[in-house]
N, C-alpha and C. Protein backbone atom coordinates (compact mmCIF):
# COMPACT_ATOMS: atom_id res chain seq x y z
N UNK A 1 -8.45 11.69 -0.87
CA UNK A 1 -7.64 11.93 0.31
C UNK A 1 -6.73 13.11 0.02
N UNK A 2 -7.24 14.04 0.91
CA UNK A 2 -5.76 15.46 0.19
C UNK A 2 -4.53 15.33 1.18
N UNK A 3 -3.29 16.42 0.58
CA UNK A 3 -2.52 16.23 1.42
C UNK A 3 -1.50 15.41 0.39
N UNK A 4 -0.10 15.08 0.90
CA UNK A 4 0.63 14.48 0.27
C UNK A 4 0.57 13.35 1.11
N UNK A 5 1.00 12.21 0.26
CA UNK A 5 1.15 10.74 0.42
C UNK A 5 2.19 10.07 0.00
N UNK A 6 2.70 8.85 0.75
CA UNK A 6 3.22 8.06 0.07
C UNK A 6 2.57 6.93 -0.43
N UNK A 7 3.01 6.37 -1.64
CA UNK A 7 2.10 5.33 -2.32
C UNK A 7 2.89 3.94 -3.02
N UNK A 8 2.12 2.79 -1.91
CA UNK A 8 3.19 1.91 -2.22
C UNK A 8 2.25 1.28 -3.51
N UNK A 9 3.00 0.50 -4.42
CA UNK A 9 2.60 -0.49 -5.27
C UNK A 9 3.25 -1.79 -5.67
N UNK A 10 1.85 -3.48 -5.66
CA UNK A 10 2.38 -3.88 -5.87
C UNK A 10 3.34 -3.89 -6.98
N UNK A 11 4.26 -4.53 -7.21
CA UNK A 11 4.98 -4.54 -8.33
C UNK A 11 4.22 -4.70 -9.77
N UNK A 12 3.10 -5.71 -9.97
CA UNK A 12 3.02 -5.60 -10.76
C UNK A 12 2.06 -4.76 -11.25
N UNK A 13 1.26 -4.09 -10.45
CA UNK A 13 0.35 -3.15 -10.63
C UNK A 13 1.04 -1.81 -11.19
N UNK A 14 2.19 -1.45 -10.13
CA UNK A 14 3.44 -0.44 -10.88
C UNK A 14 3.86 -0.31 -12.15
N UNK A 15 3.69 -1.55 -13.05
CA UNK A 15 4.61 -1.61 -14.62
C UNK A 15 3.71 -0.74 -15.06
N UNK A 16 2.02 -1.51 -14.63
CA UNK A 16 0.97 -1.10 -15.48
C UNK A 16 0.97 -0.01 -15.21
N UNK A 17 0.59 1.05 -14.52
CA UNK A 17 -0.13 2.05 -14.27
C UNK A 17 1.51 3.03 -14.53
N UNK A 18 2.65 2.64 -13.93
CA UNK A 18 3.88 3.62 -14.68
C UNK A 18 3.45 4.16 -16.20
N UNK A 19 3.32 2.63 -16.94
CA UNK A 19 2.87 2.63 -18.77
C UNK A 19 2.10 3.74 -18.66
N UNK A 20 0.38 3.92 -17.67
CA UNK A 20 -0.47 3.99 -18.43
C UNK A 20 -0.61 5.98 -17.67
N UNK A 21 0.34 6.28 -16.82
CA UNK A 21 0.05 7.57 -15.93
C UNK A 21 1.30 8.50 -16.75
N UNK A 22 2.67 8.11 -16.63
CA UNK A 22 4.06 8.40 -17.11
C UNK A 22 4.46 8.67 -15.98
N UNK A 23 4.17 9.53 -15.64
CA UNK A 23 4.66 11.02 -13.88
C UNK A 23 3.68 10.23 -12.90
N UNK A 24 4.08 10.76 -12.07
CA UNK A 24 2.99 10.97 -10.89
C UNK A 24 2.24 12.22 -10.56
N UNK A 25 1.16 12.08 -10.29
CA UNK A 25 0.65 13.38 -9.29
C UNK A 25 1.07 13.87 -8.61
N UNK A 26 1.25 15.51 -8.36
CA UNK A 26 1.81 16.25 -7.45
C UNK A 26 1.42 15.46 -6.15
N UNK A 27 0.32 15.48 -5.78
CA UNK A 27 0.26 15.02 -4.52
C UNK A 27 0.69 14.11 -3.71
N UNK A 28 1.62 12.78 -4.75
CA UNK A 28 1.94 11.92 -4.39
C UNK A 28 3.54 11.94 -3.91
N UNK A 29 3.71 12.07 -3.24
CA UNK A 29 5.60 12.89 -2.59
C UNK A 29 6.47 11.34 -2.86
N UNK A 30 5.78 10.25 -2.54
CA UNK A 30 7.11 9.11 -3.01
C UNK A 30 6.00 7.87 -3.41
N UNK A 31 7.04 7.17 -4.59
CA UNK A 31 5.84 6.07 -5.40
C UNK A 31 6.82 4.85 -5.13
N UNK A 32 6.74 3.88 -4.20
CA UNK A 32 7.91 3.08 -3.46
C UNK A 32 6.75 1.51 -3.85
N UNK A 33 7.84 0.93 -4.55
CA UNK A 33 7.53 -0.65 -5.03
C UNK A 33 7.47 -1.75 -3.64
N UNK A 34 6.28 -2.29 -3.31
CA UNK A 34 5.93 -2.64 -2.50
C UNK A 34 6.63 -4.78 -2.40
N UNK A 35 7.49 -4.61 -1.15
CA UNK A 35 8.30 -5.59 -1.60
C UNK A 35 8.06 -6.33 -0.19
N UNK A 36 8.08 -8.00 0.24
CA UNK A 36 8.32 -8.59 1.47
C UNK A 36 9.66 -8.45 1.91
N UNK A 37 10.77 -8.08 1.26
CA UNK A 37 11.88 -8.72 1.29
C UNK A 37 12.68 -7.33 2.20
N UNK A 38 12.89 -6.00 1.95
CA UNK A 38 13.25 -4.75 2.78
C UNK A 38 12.00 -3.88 3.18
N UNK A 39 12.21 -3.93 4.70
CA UNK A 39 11.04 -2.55 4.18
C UNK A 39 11.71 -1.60 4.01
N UNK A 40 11.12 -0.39 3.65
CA UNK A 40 10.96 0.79 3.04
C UNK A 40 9.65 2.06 3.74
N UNK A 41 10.69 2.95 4.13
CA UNK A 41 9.80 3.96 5.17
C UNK A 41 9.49 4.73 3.97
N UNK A 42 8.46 4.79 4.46
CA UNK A 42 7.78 5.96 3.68
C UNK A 42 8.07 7.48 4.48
N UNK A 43 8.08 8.90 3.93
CA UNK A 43 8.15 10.04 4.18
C UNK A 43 7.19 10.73 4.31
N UNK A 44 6.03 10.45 3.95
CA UNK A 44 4.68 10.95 4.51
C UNK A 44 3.61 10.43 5.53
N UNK A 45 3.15 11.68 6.32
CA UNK A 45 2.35 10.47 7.70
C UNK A 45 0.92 9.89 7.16
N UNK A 46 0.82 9.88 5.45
CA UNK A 46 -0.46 9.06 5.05
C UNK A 46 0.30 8.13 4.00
N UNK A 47 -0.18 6.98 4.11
CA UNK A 47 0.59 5.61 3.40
C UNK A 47 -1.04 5.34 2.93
N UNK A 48 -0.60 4.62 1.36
CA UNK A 48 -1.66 4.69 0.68
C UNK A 48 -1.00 2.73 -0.04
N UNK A 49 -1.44 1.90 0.33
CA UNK A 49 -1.04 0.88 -0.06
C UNK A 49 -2.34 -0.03 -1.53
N UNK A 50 -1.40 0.62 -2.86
CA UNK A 50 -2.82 -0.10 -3.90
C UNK A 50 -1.85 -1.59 -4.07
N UNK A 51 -2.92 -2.58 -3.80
CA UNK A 51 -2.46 -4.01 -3.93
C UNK A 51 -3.54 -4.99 -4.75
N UNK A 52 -3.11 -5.96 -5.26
CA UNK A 52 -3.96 -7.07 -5.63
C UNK A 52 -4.47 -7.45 -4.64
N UNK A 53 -6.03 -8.28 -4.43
CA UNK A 53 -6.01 -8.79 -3.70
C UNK A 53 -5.64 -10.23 -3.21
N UNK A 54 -4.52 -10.39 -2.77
CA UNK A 54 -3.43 -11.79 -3.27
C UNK A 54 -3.10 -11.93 -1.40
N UNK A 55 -3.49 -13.31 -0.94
CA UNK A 55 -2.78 -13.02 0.23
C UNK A 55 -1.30 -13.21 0.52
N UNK A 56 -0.39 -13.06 -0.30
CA UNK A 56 0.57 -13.25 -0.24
C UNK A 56 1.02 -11.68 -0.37
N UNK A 57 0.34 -10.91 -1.01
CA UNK A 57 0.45 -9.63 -1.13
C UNK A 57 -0.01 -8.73 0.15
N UNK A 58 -0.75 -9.34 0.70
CA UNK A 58 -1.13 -8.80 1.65
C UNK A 58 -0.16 -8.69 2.62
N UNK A 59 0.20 -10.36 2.59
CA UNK A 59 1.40 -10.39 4.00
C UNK A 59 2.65 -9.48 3.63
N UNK A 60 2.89 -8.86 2.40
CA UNK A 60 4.25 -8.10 2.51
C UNK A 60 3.45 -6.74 2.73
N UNK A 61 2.24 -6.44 2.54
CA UNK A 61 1.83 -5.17 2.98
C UNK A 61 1.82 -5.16 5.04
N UNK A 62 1.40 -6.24 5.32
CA UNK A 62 1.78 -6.33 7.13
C UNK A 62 3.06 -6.28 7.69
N UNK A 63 3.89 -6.93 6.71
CA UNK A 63 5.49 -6.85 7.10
C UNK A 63 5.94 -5.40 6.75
N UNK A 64 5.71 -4.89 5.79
CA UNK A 64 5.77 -3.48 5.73
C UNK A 64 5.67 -2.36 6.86
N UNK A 65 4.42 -2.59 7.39
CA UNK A 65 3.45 -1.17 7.95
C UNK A 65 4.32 -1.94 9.43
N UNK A 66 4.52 -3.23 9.73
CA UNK A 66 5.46 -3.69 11.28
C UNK A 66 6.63 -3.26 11.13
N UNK A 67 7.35 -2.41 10.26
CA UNK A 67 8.75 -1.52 10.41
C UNK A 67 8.56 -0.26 9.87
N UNK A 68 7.25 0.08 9.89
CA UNK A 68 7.26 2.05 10.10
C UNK A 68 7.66 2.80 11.50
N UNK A 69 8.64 3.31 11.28
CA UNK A 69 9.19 4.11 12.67
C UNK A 69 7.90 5.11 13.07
N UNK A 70 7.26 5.42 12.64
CA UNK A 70 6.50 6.21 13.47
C UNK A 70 4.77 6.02 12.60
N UNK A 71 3.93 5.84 13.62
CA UNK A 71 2.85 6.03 13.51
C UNK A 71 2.34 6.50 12.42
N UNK A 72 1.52 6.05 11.23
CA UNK A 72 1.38 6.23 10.22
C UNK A 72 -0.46 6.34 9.94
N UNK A 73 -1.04 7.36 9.36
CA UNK A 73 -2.33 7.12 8.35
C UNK A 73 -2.47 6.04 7.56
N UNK A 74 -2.86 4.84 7.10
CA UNK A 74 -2.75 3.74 6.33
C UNK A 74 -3.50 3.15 5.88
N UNK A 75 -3.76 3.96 4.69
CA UNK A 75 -5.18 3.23 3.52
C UNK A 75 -4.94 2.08 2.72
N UNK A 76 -5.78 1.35 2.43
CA UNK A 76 -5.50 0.31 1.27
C UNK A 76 -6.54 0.38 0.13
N UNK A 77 -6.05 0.23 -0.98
CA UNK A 77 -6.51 -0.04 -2.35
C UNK A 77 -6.49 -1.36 -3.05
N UNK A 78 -7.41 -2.14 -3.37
CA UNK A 78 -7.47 -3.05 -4.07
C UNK A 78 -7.98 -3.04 -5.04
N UNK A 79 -7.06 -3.69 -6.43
CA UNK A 79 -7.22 -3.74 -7.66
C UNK A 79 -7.45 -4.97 -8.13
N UNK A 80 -8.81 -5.58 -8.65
CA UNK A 80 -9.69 -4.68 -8.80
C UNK A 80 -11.07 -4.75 -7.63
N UNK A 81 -10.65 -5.77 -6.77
CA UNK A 81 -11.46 -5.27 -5.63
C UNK A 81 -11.27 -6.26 -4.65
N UNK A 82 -11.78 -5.71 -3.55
CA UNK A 82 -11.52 -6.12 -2.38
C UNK A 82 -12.01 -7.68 -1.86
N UNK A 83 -11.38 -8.50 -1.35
CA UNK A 83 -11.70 -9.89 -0.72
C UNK A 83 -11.92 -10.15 0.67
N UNK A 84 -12.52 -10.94 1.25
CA UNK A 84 -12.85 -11.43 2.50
C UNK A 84 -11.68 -11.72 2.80
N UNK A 85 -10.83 -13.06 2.51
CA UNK A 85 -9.75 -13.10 2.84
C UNK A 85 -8.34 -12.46 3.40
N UNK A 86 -8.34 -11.55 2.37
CA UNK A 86 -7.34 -10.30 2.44
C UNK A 86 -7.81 -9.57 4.03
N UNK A 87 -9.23 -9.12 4.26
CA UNK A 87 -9.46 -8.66 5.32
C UNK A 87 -8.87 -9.68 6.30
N UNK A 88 -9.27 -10.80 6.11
CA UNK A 88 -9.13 -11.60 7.32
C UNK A 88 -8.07 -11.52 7.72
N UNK A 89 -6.87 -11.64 7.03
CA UNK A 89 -5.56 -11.56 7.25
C UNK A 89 -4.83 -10.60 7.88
N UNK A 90 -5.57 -9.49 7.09
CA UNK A 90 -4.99 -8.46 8.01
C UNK A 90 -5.44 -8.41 9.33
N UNK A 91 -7.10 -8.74 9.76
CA UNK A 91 -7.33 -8.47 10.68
C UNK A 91 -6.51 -9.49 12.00
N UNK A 92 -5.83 -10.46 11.27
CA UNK A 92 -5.60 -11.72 12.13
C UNK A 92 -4.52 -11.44 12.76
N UNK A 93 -3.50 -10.45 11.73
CA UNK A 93 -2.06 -10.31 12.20
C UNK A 93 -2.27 -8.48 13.17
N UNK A 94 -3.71 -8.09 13.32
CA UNK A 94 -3.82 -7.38 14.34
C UNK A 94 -3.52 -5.85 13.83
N UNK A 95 -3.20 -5.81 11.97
CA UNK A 95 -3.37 -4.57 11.65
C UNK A 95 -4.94 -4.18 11.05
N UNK A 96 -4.29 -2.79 12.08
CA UNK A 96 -5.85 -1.87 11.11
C UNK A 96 -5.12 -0.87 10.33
N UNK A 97 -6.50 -1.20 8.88
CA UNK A 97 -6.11 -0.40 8.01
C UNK A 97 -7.89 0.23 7.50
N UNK A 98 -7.63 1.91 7.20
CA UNK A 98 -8.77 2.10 6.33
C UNK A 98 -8.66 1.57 5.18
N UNK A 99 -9.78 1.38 4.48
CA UNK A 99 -9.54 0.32 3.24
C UNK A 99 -10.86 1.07 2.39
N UNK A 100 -10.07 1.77 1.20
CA UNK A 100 -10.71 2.54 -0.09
C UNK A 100 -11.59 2.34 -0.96
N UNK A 101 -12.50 2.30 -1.01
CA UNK A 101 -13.38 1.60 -2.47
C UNK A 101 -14.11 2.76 -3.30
């Protein structure tokens, strides 16, 4: 995906990949810890969400993307791969998301 992004992560996917990257990629303009509890706008119009596939994780990725002020690009990443469930969920609470593999 080119272009700059914002890129949420779950938390615990963040420790790991902080450890295992140091920096971020230029391309990545903000690296924002993916939480149920505040959202958090992202600054770029492509949102790049890498998550477990956990449905509990999921639901703070829906509560998320339901307080973006403006219309957003919105990919998802699952580590290490994608579930039926997780789709279902999202599809239930009526978000669409492209979803990365």
């Amino acid at each position: 995906m080119k272009g700059d992004k914002s890129v949420y992560f779950d938390e615990d996917l963040l420790k790991q990949l902080t450890f295992i990257m140091g920096g971020k990629p230029a391309s990545i303009v903000d690296v924002l810890q993916l939480q149920s509890r505040e959202p958090i706008q992202p600054s770029c119009e492509k949102v790049v969400f890498v998550v477990r596939p956990e449905l509990e994780v999921i639901r703070s990725v829906i509560y998320q993307k339901q307080f973006f002020k403006t219309e957003k690009e919105v990919h998802i990443l699952y580590v290490p791969r994608r579930t039926i469930e997780c789709d279902e969920e999202l599809e239930k609470a009526g978000v669409k998301i492209l979803v990365l593999i």
